[in-house]
C-alpha atoms as a PDB file:
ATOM      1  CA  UNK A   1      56.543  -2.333  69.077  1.00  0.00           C
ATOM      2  CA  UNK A   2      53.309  -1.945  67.822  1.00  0.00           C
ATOM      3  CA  UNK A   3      51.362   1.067  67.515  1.00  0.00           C
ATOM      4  CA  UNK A   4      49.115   1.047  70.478  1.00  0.00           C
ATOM      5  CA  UNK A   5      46.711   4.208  69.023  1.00  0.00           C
ATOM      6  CA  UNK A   6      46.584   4.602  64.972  1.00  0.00           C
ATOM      7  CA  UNK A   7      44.690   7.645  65.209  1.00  0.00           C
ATOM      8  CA  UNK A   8      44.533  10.569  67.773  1.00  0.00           C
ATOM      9  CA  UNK A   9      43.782  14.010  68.533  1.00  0.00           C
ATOM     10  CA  UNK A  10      45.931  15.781  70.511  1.00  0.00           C
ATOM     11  CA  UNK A  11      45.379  18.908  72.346  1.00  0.00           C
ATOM     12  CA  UNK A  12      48.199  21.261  73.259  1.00  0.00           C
ATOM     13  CA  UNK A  13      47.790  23.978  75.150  1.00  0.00           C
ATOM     14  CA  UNK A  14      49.336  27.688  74.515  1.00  0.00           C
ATOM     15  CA  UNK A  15      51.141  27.345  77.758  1.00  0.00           C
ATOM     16  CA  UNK A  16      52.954  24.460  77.073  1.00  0.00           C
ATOM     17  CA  UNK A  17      54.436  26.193  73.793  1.00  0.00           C
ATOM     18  CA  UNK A  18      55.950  29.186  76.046  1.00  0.00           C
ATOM     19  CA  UNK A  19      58.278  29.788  78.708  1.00  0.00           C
ATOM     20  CA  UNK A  20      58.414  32.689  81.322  1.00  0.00           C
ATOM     21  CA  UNK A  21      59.001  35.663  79.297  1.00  0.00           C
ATOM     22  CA  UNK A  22      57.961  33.654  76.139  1.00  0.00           C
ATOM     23  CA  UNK A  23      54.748  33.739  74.327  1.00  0.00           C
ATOM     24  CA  UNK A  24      56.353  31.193  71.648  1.00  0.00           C
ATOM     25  CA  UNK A  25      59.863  29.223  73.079  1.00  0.00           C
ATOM     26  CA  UNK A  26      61.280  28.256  69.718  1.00  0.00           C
ATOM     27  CA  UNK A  27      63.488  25.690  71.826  1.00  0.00           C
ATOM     28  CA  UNK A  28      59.927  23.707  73.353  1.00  0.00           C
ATOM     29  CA  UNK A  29      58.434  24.423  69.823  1.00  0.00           C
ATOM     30  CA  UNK A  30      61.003  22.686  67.740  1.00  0.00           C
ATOM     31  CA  UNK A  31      61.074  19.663  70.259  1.00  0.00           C
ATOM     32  CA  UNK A  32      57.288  19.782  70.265  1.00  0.00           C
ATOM     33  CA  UNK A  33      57.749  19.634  66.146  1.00  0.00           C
ATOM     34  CA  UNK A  34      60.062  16.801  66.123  1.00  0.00           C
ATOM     35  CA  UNK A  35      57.881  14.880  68.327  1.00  0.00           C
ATOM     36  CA  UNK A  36      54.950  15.006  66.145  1.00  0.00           C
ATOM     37  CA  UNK A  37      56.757  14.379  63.348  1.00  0.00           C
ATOM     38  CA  UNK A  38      58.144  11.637  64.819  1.00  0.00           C
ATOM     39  CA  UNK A  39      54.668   9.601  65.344  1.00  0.00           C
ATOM     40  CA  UNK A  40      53.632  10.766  61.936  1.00  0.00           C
ATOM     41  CA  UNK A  41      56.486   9.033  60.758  1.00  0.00           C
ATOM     42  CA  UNK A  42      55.511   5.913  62.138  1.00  0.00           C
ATOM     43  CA  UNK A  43      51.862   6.088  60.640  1.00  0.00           C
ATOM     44  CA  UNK A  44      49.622   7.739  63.733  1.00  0.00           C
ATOM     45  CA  UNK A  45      46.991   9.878  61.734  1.00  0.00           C
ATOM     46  CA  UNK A  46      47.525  13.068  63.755  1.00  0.00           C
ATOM     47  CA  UNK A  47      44.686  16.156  64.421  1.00  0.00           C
ATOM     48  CA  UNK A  48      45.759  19.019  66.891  1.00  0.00           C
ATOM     49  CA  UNK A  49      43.512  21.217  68.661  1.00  0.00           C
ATOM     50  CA  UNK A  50      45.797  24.219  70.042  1.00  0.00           C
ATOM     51  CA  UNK A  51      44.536  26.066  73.288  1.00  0.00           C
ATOM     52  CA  UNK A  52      45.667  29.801  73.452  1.00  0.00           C
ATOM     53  CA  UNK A  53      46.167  30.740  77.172  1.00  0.00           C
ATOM     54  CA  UNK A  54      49.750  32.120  76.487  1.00  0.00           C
ATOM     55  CA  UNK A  55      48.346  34.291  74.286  1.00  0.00           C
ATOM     56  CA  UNK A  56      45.020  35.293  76.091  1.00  0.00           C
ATOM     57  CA  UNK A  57      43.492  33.691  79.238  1.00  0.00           C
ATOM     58  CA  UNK A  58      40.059  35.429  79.056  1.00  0.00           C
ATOM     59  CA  UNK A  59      38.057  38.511  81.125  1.00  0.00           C
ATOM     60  CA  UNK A  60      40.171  37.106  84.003  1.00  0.00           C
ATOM     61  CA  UNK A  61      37.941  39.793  86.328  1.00  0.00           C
ATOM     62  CA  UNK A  62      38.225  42.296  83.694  1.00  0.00           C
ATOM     63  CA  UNK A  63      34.853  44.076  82.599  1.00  0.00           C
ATOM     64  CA  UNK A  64      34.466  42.542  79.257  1.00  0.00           C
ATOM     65  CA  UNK A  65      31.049  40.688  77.505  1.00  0.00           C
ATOM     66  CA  UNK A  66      31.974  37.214  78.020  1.00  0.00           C
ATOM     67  CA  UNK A  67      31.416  36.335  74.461  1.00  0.00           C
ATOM     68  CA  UNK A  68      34.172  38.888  72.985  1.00  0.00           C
ATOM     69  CA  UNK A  69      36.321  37.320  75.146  1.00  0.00           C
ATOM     70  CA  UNK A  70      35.988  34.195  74.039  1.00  0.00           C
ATOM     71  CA  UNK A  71      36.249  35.265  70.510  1.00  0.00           C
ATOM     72  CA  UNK A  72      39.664  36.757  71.339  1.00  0.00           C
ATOM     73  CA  UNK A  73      40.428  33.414  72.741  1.00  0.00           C
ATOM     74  CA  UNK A  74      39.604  31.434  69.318  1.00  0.00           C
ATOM     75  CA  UNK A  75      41.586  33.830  67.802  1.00  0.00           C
ATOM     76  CA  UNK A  76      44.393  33.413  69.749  1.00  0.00           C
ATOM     77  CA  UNK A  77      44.230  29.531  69.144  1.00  0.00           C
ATOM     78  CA  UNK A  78      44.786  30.140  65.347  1.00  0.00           C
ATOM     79  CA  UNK A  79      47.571  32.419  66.012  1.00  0.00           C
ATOM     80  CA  UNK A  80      48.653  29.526  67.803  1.00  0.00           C
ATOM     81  CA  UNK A  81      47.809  27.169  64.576  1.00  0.00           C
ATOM     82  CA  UNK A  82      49.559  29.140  62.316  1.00  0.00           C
ATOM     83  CA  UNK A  83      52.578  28.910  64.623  1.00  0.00           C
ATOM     84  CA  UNK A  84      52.580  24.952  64.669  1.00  0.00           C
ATOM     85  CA  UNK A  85      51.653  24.811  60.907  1.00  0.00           C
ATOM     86  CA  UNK A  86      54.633  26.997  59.838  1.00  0.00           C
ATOM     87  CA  UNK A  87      57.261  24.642  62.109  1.00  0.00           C
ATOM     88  CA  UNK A  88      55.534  21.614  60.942  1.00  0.00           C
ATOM     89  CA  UNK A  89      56.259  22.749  57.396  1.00  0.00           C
ATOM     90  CA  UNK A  90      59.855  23.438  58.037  1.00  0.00           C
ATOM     91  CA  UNK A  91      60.030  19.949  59.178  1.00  0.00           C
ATOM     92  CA  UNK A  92      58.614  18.458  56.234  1.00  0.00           C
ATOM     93  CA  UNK A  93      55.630  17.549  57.629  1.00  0.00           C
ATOM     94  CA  UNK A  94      52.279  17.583  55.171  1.00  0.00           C
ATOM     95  CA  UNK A  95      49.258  19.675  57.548  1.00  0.00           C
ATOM     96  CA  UNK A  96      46.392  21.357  56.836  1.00  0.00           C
ATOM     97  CA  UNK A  97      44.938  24.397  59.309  1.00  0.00           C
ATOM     98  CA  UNK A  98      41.488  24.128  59.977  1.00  0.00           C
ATOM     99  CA  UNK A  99      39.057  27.046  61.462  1.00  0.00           C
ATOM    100  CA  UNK A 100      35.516  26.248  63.352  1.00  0.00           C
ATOM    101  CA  UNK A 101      34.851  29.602  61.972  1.00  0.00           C
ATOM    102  CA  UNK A 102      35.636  31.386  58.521  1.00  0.00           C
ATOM    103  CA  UNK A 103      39.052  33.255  58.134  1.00  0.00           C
ATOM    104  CA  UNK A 104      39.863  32.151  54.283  1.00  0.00           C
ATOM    105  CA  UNK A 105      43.820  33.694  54.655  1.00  0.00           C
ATOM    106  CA  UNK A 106      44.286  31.791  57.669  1.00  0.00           C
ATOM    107  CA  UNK A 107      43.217  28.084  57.074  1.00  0.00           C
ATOM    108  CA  UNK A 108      40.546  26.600  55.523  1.00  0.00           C
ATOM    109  CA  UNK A 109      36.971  26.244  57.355  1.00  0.00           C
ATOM    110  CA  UNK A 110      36.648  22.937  59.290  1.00  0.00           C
ATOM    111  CA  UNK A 111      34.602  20.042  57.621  1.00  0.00           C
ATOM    112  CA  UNK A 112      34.146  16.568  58.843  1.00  0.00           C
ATOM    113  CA  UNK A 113      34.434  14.484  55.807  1.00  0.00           C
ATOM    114  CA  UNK A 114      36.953  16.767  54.370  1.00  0.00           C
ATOM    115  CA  UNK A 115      39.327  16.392  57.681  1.00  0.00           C
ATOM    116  CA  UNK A 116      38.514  12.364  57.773  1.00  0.00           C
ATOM    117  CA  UNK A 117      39.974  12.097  54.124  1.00  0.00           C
ATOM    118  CA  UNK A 118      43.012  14.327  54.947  1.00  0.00           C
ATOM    119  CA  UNK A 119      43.667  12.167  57.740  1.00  0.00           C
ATOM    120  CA  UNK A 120      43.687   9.472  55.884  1.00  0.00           C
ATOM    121  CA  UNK A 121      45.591  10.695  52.835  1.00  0.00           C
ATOM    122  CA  UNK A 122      48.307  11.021  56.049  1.00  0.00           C
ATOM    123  CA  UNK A 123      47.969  14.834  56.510  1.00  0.00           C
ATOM    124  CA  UNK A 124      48.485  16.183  59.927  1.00  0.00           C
ATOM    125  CA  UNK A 125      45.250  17.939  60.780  1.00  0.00           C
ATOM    126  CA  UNK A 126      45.370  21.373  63.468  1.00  0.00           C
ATOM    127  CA  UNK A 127      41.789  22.703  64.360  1.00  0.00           C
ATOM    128  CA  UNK A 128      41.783  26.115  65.846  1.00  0.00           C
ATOM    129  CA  UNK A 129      38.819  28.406  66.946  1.00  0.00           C
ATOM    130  CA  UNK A 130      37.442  25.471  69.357  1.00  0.00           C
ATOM    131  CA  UNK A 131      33.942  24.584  68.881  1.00  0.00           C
ATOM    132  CA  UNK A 132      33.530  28.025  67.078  1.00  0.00           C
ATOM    133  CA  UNK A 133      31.173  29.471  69.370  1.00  0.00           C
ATOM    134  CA  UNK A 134      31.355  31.616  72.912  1.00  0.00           C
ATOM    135  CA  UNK A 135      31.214  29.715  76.241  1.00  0.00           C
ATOM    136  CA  UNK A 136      32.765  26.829  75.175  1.00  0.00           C
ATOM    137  CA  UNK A 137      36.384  25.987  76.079  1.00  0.00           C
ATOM    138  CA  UNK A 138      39.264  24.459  73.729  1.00  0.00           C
ATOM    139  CA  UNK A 139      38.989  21.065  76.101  1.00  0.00           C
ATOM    140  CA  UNK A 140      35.396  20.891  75.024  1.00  0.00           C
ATOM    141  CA  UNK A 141      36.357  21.812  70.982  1.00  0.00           C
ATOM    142  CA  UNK A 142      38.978  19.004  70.913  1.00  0.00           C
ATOM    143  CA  UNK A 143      36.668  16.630  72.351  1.00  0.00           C
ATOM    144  CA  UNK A 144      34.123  17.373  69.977  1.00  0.00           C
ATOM    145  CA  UNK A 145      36.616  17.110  66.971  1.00  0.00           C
ATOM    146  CA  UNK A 146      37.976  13.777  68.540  1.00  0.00           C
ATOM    147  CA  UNK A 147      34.402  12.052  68.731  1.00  0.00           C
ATOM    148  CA  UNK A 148      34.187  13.976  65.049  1.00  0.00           C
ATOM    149  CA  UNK A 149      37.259  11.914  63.090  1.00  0.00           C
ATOM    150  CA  UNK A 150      36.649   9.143  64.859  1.00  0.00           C
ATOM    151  CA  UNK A 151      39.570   9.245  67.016  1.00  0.00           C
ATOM    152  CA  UNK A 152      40.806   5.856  69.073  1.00  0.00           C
ATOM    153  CA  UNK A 153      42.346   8.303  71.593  1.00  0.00           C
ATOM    154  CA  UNK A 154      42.719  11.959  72.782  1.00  0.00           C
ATOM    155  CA  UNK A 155      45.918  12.990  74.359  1.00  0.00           C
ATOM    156  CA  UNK A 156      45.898  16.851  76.382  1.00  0.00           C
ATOM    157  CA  UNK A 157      49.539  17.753  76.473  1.00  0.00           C
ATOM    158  CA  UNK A 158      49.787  20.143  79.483  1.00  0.00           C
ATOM    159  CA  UNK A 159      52.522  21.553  81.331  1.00  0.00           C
ATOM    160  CA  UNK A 160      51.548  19.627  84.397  1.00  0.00           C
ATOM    161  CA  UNK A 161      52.173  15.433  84.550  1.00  0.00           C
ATOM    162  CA  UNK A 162      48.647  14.584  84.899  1.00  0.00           C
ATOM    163  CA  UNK A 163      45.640  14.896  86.821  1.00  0.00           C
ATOM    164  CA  UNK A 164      45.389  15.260  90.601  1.00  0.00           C
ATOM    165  CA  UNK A 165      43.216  15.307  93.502  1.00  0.00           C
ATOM    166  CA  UNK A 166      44.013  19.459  93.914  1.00  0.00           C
ATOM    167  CA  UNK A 167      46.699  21.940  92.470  1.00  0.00           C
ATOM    168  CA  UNK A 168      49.905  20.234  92.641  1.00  0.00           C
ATOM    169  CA  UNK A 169      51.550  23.781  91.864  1.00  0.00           C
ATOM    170  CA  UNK A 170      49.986  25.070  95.037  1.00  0.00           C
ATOM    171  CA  UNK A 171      49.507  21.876  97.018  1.00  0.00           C
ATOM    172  CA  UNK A 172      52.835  19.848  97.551  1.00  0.00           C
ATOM    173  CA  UNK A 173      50.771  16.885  99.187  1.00  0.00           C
ATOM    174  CA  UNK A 174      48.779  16.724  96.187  1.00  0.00           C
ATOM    175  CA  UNK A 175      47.711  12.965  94.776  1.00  0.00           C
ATOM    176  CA  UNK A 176      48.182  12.344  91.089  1.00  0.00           C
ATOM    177  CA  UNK A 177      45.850   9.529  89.612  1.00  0.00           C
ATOM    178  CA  UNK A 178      47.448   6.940  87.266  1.00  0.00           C
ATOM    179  CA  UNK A 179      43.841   6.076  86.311  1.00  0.00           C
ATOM    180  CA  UNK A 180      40.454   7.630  86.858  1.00  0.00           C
ATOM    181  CA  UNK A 181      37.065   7.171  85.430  1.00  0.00           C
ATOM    182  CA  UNK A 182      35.280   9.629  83.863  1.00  0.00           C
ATOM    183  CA  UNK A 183      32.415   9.487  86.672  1.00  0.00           C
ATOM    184  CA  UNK A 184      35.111   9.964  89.590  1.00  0.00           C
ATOM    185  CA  UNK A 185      36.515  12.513  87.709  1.00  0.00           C
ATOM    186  CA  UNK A 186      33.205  14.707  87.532  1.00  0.00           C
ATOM    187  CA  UNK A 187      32.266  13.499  91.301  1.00  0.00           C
ATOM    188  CA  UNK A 188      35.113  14.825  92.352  1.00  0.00           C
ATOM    189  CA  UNK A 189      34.775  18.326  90.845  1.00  0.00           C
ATOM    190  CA  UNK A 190      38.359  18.295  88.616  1.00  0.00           C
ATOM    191  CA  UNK A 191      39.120  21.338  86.966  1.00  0.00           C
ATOM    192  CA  UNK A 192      41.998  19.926  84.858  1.00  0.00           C
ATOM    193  CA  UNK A 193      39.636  19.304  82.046  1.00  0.00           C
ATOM    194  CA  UNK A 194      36.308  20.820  81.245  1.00  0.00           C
ATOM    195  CA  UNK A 195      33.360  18.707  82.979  1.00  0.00           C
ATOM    196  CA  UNK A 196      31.181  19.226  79.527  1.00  0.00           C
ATOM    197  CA  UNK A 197      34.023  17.829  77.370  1.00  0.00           C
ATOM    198  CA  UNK A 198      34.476  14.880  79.871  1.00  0.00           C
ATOM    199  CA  UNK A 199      30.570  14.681  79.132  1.00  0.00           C
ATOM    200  CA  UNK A 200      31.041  13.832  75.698  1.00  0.00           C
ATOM    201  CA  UNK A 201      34.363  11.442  75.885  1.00  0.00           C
ATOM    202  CA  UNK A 202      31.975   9.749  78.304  1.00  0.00           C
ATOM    203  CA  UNK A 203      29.054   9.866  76.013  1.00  0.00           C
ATOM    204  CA  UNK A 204      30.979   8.115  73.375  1.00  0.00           C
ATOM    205  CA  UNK A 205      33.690   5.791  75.209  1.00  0.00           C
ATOM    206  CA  UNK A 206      36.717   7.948  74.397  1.00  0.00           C
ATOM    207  CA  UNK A 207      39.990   7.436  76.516  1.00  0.00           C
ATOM    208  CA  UNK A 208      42.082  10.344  77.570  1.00  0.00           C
ATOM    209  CA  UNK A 209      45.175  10.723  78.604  1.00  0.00           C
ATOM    210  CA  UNK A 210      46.675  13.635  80.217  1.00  0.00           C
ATOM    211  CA  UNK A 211      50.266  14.248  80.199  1.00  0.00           C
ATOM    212  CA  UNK A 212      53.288  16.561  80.848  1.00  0.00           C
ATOM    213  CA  UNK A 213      54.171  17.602  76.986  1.00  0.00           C
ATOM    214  CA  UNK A 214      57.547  18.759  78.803  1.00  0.00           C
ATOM    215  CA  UNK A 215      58.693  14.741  79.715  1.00  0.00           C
ATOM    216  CA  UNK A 216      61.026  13.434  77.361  1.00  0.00           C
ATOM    217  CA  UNK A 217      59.586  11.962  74.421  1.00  0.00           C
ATOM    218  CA  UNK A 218      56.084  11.632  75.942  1.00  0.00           C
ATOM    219  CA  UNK A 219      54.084  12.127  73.145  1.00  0.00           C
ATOM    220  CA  UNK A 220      55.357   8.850  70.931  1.00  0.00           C
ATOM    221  CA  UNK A 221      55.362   7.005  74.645  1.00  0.00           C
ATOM    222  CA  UNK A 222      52.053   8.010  75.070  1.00  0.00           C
ATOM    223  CA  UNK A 223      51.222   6.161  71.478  1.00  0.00           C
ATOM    224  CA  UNK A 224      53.383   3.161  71.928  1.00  0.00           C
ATOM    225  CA  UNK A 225      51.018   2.292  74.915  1.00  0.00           C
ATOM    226  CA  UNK A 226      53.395   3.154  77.811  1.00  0.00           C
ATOM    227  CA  UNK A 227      51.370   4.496  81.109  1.00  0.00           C
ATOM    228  CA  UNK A 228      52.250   8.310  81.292  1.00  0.00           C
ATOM    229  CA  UNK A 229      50.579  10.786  82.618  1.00  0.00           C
ATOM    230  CA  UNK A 230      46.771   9.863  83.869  1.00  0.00           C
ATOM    231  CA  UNK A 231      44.468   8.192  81.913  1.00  0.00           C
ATOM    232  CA  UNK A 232      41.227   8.730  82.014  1.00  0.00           C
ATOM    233  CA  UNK A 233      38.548   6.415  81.039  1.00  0.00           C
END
C-alpha cells in the first residue's frame, strides 16, 4: 500500500508513555519504539513533540507563578525526549533531540532549516520544551513545529481513541467524532486539543488526527491512510 502521509509530526503525550504507578512503562515504551521505527522504515520523515503530564501537570490549584510552572513543564518534556531518544537509539533508529530553548548537554537548540535537512537526510526529529515560552501548551508547540517542517499531517497520540462531544472517561454516553472540522471543533468548546493550536492547523490547512497510541499498531495505520481515531480537518 502506498504511503498515505510522507511526512508527519507526531505528538505523544507523557501519559501515554506511563501506566498507573509508572512514570515511564518500559513495556508501552518499547512498543511505542517499535512502532516508530516501523514507519521510519518504510520512509515517513518522522518529528515528535513529547508532552510531559506524567511527569508534571502544572500549578494544578497550587500557589505557584504560572510561568515557573510552565517552565517545569518544558522541562519535563525533555526528560521525556531524552527518554524516547535513548530507546530509539537502542533500536537503531538515527534521531536528533531538539530544545525550543538552550540546554547544550541535553539536545541541540531547535532550528528550522537545520530540522528540515535532518528530516530529509531520514533522521527522526523529537522537539521538546514546546514553543519555548510560558502560557503556551505542548498541543500549541507541535502545531507550530508541524506548520514549521512543512508537515502533510500531525498525528496526537493520546491515551483516549479520539475526540468526543464530552469526557468519555466520565461520561459513558459520550459521542466520539470520526470527522470534525476545525470550526465545529472550536464552536463547540473541545478541550481535547488546545483552541490556539487548532488556530494555526486552521490557519494553514493542516489535518489532524487524534488517536488512541494504545490500539494495536495505530500509528503505521494511521500513515497507511486507514480512518482511526478522529480526524480533524
Amino acid at each position: 500500500m502506498e504511503l498515505k502521509y510522507k511526512r508527519i509530526l507526531i505528538k505523544v503525550s507523557g501519559e501515554a508513555l506511563s501506566s498507573e504507578g509508572n512514570i515511564f512503562d518500559p513495556a508501552i515504551i518499547d512498543k511505542t519504539v517499535a512502532d516508530l521505527k516501523a514507519i521510519h522504515d518504510m520512509g515517513v520523515e518522522l518529528g515528535i513533540v513529547m508532552g510531559g503530564g506524567n511527569i508534571w501537570r502544572g500549578r494544578e490549584g497550587r500557589e505557584m507563578d504560572r510561568p515557573t510552572a510552565d517552565y517545569m513543564g518544558m522541562l519535563a518534556t525533555a526528560i521525556n525526549g531524552l527518554c524516547l531518544e535513548d530507546a530509539l537509539i537502542r533500536a537503531g533508529v538515527d534521531c536528533r533531540l531538539m530544545t525550543a530553548f538552550r540546554i547544550d548537554k541535553v539536545g541541540e537548540m531547535y532550528d528550522q532549516r537545520k530540522a528540515k535537512d535532518y528530516l530529509s537526510e531520514g533522521k527522526v526529529l523529537l522537539f521538546a520544551c514546546g514553543t519555548g515560552n510560558p502560557f503556551f501548551s505542548t498541543d500549541s508547540g507541535a502545531a507550530l513545529r508541524a506548520a514549521e517542517i512543512d508537515v502533510d499531517a500531525m498525528l496526537l497520540a493520546k491515551n483516549i481513541d479520539g475526540i468526543y462531544d464530552s469526557d468519555p472517561r466520565k461520561n459513558p454516553h459520550a459521542k466520539k467524532f470520526e470527522e470534525i472540522s476545525y470550526r465545529d471543533y472550536l464552536a463547540m468548546n473541545l478541550k481535547v486539543m488546545d483552541a490556539s493550536a487548532v488556530a494555526i492547523c486552521q490557519d494553514v490547512g493542516l489535518p489532524v488526527v487524534l488517536f488512541g497510541l494504545a490500539e494495536q499498531d495505530s500509528i503505521r495505520r494511521v500513515v497507511m491512510g486507514e480512518k482511526l481515531g478522529t480526524l480533524l480537518h
